[in-house]
PDB file of N, CA and C in Angstrom:
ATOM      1  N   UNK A   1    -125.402 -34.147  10.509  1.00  0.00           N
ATOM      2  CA  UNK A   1    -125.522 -33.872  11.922  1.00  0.00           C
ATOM      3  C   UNK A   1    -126.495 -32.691  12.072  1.00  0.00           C
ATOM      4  N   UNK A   2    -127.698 -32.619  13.110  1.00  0.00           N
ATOM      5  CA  UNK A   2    -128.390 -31.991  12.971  1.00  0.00           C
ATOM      6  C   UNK A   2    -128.098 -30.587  14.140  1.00  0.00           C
ATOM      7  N   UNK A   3    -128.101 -29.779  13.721  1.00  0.00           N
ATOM      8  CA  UNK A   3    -128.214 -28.228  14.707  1.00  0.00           C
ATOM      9  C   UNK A   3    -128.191 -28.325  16.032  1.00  0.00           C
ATOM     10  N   UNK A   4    -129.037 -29.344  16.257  1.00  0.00           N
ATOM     11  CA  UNK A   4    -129.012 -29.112  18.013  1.00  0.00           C
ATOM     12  C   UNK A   4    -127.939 -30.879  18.228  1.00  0.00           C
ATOM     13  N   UNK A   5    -127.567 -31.369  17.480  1.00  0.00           N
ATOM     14  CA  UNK A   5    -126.327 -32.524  17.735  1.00  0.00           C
ATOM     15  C   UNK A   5    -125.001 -31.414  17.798  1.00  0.00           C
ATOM     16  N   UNK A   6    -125.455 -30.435  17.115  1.00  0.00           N
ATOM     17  CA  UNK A   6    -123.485 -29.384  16.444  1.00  0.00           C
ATOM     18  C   UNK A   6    -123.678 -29.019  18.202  1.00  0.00           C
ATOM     19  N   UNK A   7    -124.634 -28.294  18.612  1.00  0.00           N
ATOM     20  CA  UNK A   7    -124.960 -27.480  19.825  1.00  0.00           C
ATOM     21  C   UNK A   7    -124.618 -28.444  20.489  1.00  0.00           C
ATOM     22  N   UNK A   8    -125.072 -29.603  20.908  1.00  0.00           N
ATOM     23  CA  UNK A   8    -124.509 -30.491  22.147  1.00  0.00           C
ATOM     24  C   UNK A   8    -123.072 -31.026  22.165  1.00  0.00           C
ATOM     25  N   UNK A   9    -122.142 -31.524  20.931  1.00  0.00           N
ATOM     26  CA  UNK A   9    -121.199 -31.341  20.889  1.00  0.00           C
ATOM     27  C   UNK A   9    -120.541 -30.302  21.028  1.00  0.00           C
ATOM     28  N   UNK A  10    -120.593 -28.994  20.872  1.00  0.00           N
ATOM     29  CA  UNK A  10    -120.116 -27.935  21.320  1.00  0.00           C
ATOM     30  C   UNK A  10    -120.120 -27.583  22.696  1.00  0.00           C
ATOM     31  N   UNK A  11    -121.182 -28.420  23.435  1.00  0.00           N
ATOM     32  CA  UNK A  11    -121.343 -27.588  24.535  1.00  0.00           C
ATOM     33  C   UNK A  11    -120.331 -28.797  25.685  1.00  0.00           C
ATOM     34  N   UNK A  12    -120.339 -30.313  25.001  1.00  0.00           N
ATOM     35  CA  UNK A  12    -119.599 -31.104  25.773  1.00  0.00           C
ATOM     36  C   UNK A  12    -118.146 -30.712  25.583  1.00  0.00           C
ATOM     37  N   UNK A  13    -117.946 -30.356  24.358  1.00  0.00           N
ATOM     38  CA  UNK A  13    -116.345 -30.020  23.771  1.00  0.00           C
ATOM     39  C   UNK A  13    -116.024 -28.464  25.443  1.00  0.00           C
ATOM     40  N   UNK A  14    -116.893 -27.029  25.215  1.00  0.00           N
ATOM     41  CA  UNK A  14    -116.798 -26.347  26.029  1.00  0.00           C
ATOM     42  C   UNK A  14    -115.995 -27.100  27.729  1.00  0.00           C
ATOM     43  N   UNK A  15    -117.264 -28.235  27.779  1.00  0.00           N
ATOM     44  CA  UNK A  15    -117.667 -28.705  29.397  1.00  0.00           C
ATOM     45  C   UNK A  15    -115.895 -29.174  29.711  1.00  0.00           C
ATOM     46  N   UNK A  16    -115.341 -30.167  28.521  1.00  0.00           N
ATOM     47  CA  UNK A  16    -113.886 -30.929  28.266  1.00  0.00           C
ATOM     48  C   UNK A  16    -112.953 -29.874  28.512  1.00  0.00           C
ATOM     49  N   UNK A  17    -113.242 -28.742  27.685  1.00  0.00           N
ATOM     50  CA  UNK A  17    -111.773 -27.882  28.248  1.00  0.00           C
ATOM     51  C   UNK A  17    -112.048 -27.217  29.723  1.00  0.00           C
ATOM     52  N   UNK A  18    -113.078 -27.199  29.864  1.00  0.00           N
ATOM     53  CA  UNK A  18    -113.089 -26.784  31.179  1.00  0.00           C
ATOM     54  C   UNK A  18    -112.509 -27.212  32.426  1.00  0.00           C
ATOM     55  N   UNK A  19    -112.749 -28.923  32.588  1.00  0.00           N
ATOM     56  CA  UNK A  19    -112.610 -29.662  33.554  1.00  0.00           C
ATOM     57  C   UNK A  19    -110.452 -29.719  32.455  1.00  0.00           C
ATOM     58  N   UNK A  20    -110.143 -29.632  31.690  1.00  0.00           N
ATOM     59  CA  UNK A  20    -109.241 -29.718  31.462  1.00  0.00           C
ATOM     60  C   UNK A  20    -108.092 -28.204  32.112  1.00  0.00           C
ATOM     61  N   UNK A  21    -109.072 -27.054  31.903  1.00  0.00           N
ATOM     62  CA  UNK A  21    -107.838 -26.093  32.429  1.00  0.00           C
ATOM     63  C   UNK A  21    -108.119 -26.111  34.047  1.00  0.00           C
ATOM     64  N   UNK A  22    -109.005 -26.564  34.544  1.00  0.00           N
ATOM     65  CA  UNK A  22    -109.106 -26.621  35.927  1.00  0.00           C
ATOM     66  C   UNK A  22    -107.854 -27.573  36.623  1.00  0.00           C
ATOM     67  N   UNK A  23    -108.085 -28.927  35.835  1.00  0.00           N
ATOM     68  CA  UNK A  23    -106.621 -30.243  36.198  1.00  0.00           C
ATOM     69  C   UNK A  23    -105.005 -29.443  36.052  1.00  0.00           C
ATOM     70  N   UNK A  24    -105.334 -29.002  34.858  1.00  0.00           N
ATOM     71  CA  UNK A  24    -103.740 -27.967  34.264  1.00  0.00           C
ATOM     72  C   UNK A  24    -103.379 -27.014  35.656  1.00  0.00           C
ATOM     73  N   UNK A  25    -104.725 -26.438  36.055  1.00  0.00           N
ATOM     74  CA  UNK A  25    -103.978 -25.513  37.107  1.00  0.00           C
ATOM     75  C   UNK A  25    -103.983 -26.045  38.631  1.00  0.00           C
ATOM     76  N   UNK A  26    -104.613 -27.522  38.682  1.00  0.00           N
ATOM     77  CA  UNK A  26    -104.359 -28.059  39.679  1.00  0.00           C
ATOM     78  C   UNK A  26    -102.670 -29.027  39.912  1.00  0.00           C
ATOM     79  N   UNK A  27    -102.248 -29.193  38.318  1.00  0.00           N
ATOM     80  CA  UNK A  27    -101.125 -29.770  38.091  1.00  0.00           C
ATOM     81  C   UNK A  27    -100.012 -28.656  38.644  1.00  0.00           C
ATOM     82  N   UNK A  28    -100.214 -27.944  38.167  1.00  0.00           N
ATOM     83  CA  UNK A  28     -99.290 -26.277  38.418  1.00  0.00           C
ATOM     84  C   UNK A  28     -99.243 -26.418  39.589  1.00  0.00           C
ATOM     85  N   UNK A  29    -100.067 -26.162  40.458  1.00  0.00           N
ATOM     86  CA  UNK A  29     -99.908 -26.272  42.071  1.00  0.00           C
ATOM     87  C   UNK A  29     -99.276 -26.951  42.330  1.00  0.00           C
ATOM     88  N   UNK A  30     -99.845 -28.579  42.058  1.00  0.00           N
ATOM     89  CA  UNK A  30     -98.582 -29.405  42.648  1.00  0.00           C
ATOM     90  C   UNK A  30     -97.033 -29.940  42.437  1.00  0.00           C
ATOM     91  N   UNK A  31     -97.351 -28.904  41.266  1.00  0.00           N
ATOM     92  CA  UNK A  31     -95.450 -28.970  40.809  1.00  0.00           C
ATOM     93  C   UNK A  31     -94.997 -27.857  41.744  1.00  0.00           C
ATOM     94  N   UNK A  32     -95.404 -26.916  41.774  1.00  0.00           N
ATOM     95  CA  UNK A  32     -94.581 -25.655  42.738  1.00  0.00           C
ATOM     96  C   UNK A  32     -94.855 -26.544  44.113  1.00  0.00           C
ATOM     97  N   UNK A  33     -95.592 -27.302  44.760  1.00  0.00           N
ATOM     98  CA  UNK A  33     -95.330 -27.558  45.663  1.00  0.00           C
ATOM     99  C   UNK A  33     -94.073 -28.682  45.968  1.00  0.00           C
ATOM    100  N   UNK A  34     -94.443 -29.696  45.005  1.00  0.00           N
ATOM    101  CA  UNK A  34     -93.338 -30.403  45.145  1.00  0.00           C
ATOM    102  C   UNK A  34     -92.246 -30.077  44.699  1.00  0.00           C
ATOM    103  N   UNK A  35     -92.234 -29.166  43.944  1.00  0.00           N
ATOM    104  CA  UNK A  35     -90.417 -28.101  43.510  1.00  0.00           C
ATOM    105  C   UNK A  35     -90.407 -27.621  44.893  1.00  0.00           C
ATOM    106  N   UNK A  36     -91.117 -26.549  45.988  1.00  0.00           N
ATOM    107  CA  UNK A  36     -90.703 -26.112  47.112  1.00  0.00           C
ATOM    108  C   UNK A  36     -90.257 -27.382  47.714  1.00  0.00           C
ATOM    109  N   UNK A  37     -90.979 -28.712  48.163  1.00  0.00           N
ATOM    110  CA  UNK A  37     -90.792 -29.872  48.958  1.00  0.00           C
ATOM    111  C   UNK A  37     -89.427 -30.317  48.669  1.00  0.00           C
ATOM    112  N   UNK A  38     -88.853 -30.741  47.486  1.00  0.00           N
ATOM    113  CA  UNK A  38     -87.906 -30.988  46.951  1.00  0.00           C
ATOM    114  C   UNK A  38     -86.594 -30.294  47.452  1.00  0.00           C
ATOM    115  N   UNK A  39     -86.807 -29.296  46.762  1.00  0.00           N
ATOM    116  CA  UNK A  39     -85.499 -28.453  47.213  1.00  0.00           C
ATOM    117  C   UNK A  39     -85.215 -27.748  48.467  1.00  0.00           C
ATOM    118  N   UNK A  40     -85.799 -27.972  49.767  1.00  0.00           N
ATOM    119  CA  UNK A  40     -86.058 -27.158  50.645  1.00  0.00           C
ATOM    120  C   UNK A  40     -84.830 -28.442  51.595  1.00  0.00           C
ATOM    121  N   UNK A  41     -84.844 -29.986  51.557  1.00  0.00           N
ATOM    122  CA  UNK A  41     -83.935 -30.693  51.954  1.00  0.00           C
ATOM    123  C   UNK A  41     -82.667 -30.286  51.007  1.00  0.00           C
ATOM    124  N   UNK A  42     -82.864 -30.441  49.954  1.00  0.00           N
ATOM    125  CA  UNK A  42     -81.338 -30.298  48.941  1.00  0.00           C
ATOM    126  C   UNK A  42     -80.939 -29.504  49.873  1.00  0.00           C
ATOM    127  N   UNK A  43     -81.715 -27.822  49.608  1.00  0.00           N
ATOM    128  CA  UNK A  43     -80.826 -26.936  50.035  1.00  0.00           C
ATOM    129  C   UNK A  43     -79.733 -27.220  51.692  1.00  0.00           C
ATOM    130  N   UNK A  44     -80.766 -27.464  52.402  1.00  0.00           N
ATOM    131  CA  UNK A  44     -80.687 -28.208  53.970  1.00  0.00           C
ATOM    132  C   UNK A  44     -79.039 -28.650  53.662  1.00  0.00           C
ATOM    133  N   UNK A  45     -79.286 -29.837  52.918  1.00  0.00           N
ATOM    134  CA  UNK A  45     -77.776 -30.700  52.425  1.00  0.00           C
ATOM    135  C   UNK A  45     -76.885 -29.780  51.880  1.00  0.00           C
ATOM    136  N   UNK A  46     -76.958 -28.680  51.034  1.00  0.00           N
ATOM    137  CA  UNK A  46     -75.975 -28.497  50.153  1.00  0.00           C
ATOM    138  C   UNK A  46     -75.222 -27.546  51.958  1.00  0.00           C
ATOM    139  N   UNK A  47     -76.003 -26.642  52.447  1.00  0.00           N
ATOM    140  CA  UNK A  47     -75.317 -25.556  53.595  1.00  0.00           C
ATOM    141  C   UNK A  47     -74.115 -26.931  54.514  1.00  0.00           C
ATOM    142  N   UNK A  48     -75.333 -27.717  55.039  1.00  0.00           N
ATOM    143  CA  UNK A  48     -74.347 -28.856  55.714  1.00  0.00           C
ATOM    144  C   UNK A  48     -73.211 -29.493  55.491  1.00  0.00           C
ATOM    145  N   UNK A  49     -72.916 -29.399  54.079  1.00  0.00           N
ATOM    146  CA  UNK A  49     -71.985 -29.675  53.171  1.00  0.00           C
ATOM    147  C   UNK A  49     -70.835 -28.767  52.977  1.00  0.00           C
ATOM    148  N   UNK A  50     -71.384 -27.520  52.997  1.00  0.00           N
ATOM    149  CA  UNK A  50     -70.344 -26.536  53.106  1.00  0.00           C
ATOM    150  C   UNK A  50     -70.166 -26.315  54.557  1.00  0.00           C
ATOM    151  N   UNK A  51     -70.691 -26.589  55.290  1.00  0.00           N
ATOM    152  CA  UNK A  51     -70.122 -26.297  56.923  1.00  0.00           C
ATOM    153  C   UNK A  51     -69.238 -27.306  57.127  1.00  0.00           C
ATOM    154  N   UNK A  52     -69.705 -28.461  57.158  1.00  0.00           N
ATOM    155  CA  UNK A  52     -68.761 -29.639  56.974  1.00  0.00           C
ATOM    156  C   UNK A  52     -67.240 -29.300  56.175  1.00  0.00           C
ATOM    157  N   UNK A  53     -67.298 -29.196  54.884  1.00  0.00           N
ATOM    158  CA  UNK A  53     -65.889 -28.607  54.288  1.00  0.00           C
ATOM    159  C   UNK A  53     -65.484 -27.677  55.143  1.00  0.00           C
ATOM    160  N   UNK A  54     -65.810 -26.561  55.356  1.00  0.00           N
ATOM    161  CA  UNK A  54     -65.140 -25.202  55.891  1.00  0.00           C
ATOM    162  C   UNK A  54     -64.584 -25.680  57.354  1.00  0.00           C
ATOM    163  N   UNK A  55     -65.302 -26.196  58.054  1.00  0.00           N
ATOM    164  CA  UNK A  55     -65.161 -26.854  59.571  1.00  0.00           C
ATOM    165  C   UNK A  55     -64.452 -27.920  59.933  1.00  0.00           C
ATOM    166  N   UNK A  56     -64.548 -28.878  58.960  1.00  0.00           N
ATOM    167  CA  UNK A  56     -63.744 -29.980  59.518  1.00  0.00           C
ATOM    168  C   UNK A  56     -64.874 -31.312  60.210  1.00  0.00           C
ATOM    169  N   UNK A  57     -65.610 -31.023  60.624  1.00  0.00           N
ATOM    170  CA  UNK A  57     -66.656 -30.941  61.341  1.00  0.00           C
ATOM    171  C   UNK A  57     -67.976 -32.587  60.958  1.00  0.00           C
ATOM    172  N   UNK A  58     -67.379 -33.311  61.239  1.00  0.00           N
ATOM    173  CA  UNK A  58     -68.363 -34.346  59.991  1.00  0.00           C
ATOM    174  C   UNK A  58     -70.037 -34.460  61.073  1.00  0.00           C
ATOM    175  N   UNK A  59     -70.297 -33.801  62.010  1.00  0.00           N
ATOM    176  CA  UNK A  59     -71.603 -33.830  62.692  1.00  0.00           C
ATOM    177  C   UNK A  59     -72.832 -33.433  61.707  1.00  0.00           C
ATOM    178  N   UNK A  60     -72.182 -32.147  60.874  1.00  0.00           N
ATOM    179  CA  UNK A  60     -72.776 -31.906  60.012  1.00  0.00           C
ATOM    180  C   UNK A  60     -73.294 -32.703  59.234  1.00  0.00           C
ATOM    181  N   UNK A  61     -72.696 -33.840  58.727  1.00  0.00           N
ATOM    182  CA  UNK A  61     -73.145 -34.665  57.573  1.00  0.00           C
ATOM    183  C   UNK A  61     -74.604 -35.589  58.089  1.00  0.00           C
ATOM    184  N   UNK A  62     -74.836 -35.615  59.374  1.00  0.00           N
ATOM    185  CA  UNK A  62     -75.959 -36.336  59.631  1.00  0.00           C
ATOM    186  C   UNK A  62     -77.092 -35.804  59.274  1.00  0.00           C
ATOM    187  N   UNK A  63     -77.030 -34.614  59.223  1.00  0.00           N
ATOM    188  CA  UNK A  63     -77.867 -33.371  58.533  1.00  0.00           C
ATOM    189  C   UNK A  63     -78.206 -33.449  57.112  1.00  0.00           C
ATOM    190  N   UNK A  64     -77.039 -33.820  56.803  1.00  0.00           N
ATOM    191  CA  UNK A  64     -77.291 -34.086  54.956  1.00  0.00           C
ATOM    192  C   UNK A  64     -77.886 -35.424  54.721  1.00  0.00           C
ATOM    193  N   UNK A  65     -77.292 -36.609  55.821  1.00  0.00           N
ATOM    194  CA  UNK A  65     -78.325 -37.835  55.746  1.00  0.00           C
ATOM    195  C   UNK A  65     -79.724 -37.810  55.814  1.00  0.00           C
ATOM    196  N   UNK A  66     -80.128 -36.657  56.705  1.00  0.00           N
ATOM    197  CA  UNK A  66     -81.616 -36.595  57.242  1.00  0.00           C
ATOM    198  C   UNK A  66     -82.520 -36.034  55.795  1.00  0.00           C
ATOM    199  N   UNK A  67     -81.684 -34.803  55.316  1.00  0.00           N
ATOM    200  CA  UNK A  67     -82.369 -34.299  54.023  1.00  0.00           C
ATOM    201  C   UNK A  67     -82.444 -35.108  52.945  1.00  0.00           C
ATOM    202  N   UNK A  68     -81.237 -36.007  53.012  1.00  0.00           N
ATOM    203  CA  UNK A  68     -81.445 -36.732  51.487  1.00  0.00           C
ATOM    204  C   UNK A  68     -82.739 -37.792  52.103  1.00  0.00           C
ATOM    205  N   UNK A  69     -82.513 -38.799  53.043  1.00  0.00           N
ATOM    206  CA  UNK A  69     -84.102 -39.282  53.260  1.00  0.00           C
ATOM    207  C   UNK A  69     -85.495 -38.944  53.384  1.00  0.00           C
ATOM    208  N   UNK A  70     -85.453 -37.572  53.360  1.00  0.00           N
ATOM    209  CA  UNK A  70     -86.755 -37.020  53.437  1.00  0.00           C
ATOM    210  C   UNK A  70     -86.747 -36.951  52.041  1.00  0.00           C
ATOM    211  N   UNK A  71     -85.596 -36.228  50.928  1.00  0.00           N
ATOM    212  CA  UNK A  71     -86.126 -36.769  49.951  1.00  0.00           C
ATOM    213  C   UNK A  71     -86.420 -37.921  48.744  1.00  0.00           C
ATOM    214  N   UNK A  72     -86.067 -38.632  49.499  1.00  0.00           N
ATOM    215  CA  UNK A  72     -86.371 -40.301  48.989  1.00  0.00           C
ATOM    216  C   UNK A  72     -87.616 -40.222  49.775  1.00  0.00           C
ATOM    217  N   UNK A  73     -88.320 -40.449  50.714  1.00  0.00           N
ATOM    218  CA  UNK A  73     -89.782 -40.666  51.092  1.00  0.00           C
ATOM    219  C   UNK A  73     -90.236 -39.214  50.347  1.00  0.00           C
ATOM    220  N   UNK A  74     -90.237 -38.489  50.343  1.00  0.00           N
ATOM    221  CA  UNK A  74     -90.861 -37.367  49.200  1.00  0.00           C
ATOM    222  C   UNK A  74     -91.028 -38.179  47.422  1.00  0.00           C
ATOM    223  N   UNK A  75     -90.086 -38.635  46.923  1.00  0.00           N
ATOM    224  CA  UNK A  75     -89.869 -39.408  45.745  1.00  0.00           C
ATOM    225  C   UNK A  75     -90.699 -40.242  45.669  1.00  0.00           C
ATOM    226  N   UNK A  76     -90.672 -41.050  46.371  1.00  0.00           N
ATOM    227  CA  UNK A  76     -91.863 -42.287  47.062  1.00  0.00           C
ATOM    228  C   UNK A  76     -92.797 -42.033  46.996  1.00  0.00           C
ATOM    229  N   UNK A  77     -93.127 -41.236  47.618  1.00  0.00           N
ATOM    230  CA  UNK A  77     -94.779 -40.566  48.090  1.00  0.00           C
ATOM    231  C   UNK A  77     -95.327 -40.164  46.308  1.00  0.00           C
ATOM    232  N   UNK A  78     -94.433 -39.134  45.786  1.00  0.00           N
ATOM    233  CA  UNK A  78     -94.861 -38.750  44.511  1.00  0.00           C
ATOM    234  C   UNK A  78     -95.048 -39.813  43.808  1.00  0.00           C
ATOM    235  N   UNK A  79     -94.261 -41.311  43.657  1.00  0.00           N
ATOM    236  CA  UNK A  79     -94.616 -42.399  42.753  1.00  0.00           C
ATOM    237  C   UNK A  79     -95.579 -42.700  43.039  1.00  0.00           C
ATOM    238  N   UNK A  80     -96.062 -43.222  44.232  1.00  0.00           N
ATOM    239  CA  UNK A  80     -97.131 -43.862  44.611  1.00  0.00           C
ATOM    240  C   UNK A  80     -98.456 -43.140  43.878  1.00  0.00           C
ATOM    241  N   UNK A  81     -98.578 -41.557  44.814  1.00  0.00           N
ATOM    242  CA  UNK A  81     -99.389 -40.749  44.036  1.00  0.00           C
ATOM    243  C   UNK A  81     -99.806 -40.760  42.059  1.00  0.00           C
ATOM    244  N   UNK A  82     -98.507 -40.980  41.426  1.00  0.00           N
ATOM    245  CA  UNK A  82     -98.748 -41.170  40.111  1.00  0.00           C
ATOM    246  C   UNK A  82     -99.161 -42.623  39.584  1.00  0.00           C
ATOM    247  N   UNK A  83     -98.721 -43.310  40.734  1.00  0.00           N
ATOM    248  CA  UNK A  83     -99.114 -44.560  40.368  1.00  0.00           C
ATOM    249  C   UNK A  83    -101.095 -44.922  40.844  1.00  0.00           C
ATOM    250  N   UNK A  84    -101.352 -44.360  41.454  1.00  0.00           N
ATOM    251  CA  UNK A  84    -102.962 -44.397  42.060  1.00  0.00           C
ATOM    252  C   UNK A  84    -103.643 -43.699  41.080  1.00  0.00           C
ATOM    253  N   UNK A  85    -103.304 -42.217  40.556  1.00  0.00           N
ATOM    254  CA  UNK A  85    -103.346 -41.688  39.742  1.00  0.00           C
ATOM    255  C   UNK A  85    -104.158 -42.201  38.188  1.00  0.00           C
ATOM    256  N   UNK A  86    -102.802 -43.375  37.802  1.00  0.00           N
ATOM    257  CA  UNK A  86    -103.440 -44.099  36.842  1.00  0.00           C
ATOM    258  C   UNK A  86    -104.265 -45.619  36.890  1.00  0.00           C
ATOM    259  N   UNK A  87    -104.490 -45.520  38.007  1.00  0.00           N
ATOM    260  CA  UNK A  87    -105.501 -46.584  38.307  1.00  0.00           C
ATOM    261  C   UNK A  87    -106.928 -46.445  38.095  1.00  0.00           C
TER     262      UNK A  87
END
C-alpha cells in the first residue's frame, strides 16, 4: 500500500468516526428525550393512582387511562421511527 493510499485511508477512517460520534450524540438526545416523553405520563398515572387509593375517588383513573395511551402512541411513534430508520 502506497503512502498516500495509508493517508487516504486514514483520512476516510478520521471522516467515519466523525460522522460516527456526531450519530452517538444525536442518539443521546433522543434517548433523554424519549426517557423525559416516557415518564412524564407514567408519572401523571402513578399520582392518579395514589389519589384514587387515598380518595376513594375512581374519576381519577381516567387520568391514568389518558397517560397510559399517550404512552402507547409514544411506543408507536418510536417503532415506526426505528422501523424507517432501517429502511
Amino acid at each position: 500500500m502506497s503512502a498516500f493510499e495509508q493517508i487516504e485511508e486514514m483520512e476516510q477512517r478520521r471522516a467515519r468516526e466523525r460522522e460516527l460520534t456526531v450519530q452517538n450524540q444525536r442518539l443521546e438526545e433522543f434517548a433523554s428525550i424519549v426517557s423525559h416523553d416516557l415518564r412524564n405520563p407514567l408519572n401523571v398515572a402513578e399520582g392518579r393512582v395514589e389519589l384514587a387509593q387515598e380518595t376513594g375517588e375512581l374519576e381519577h383513573l381516567d387520568a391514568v387511562e389518558r397517560a397510559h395511551e399517550r404512552m402507547n402512541a409514544l411506543i408507536d411513534d418510536l417503532l415506526t421511527l426505528a422501523r424507517q430508520g432501517r429502511s
